[in-house]
Protein backbone atom coordinates (compact mmCIF):
# COMPACT_ATOMS: atom_id res chain seq x y z
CA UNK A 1 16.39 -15.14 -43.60
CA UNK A 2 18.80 -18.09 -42.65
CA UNK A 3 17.84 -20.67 -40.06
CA UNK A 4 20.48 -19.84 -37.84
CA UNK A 5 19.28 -16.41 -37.92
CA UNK A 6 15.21 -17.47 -37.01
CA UNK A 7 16.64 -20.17 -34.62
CA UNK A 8 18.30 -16.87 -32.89
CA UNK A 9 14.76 -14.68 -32.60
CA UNK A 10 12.46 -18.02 -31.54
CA UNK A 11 15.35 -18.90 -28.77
CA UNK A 12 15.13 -15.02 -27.96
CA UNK A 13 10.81 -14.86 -28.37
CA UNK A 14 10.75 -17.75 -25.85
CA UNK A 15 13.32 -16.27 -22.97
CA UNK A 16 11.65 -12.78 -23.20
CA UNK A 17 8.01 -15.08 -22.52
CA UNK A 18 9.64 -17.05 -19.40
CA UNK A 19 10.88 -13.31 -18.23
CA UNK A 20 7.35 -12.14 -18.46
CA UNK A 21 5.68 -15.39 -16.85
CA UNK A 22 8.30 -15.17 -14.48
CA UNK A 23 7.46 -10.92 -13.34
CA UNK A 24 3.78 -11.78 -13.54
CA UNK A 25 3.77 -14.60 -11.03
CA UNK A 26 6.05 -12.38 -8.92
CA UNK A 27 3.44 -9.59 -8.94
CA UNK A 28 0.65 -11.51 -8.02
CA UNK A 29 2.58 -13.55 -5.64
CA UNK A 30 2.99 -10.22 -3.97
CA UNK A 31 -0.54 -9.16 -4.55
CA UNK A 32 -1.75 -12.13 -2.60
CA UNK A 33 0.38 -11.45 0.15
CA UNK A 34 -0.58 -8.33 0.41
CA UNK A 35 -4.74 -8.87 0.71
CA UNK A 36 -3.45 -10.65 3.90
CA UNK A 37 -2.13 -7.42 5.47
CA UNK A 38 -3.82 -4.57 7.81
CA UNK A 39 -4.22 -1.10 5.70
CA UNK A 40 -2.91 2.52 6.60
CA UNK A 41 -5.05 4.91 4.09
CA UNK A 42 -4.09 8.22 3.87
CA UNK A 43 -6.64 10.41 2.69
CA UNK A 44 -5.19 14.06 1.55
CA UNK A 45 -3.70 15.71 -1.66
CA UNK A 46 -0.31 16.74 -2.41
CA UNK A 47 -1.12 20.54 -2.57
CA UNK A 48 -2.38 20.65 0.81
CA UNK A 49 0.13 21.65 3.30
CA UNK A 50 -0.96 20.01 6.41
CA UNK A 51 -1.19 16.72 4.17
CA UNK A 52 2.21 17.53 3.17
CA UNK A 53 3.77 16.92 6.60
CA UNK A 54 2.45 13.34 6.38
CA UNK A 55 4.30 12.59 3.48
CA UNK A 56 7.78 11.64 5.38
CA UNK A 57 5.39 9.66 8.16
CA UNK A 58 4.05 7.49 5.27
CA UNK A 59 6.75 6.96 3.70
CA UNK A 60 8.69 5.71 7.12
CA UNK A 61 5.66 3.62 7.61
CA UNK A 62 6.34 1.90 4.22
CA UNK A 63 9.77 1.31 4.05
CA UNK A 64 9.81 -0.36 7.82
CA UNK A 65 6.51 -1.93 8.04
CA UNK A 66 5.64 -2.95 4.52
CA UNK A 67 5.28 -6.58 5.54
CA UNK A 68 3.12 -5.67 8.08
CA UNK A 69 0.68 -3.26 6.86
CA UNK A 70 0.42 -1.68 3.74
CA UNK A 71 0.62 2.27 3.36
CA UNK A 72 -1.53 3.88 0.99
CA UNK A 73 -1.96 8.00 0.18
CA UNK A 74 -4.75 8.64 -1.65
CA UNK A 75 -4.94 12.55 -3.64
CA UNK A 76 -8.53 13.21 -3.15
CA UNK A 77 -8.41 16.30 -5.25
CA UNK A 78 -7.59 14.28 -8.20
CA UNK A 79 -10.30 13.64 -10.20
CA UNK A 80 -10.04 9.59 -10.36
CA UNK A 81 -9.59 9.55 -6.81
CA UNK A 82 -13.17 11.64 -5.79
CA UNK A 83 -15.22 8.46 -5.74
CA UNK A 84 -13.24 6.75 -3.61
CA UNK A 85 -13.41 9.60 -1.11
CA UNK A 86 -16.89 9.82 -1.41
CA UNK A 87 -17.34 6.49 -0.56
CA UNK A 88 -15.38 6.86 2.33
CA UNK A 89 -17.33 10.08 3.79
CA UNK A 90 -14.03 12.10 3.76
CA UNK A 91 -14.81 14.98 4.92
CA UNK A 92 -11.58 17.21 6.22
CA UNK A 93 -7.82 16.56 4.56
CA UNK A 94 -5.51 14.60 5.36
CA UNK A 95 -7.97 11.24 6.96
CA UNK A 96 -6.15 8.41 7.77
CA UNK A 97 -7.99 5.28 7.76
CA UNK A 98 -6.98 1.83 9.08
CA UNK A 99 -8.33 -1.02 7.85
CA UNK A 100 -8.17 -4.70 9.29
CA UNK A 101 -6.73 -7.60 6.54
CA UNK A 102 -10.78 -7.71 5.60
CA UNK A 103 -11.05 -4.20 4.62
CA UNK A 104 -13.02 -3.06 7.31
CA UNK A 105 -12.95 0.04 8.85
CA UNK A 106 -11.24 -0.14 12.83
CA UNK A 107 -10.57 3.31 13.01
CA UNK A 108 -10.14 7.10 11.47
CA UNK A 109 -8.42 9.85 12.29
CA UNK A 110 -8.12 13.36 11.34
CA UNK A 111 -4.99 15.44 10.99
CA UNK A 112 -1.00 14.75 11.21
CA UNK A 113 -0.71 11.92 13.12
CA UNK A 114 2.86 10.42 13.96
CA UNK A 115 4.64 7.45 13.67
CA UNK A 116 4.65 6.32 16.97
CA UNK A 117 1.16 7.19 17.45
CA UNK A 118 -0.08 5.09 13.89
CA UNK A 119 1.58 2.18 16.26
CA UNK A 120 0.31 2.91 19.08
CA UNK A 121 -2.91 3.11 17.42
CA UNK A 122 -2.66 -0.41 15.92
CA UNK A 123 -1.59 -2.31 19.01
CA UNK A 124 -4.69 -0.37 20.46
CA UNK A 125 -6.74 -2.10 18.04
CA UNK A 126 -4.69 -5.28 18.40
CA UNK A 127 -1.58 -5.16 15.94
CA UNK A 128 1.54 -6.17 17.05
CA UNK A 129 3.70 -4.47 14.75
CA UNK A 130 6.93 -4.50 16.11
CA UNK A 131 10.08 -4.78 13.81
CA UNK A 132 10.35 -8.11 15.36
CA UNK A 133 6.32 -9.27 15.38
CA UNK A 134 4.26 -9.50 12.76
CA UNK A 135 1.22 -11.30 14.07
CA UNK A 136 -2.22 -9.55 15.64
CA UNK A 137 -2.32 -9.49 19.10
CA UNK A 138 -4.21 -12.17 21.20
């Protein structure tokens, strides 16, 4: 193997490791941002019907208030995901949980529940979430 040709793989070995520092300090810049943020967890499973009409809510929820709260959907019928609705005490399909920047429990609710009612619910329990706020309510 020539120099030129090792000089070539170290120069490319050490801008592949920047490109990987660089994504993993982007991740858990986001990560850290995120344990700052209110939670929306859906509780339901994607064979369920009535959990299925939740699916476009959620996914509304994420795309215009994802630096506000963060969406979840957890499958409780999936096998990994059975302890974690056991610790929650979910009982009936789909649950939606909202949890305060803590993880504390404000509020539940069972069923569909809309769009405008998730933020109505969270400006009940002091959330501002307007596209234009994102601070808690005083």
């Amino acid at each position: 193997m020539t120099t030129n040709s090792l000089n070539k793989k170290i120069v490319l070995l050490f801008i592949f490791a920047v490109f990987v520092s660089c994504f993993v300090f982007a991740n858990e810049t986001a990560s850290e941002a995120n344990k700052n943020l209110a939670r929306l967890v859906d509780f339901g499973s994607k064979q369920c019907r009535a959990c299925k009409t939740m699916e476009s809510v959620l996914a509304t929820c994420e795309e215009k208030y994802s630096d506000k709260f963060i969406t979840e959907f957890v499958d409780v019928w999936l096998p990994e995901n059975q302890d974690s609705a056991k610790q929650h005490q979910i009982r009936s399909i789909p649950t939606q949980i909202f949890f305060n920047e803590s993880g504390e429990e404000l509020y539940r609710h069972v069923g569909f529940i809309s769009e405008e009612d998730i933020l109505a619910k969270w400006a009940e329990l002091g959330y501002a979430f307007s596209l234009n706020s994102d601070k808690k309510a005083e």
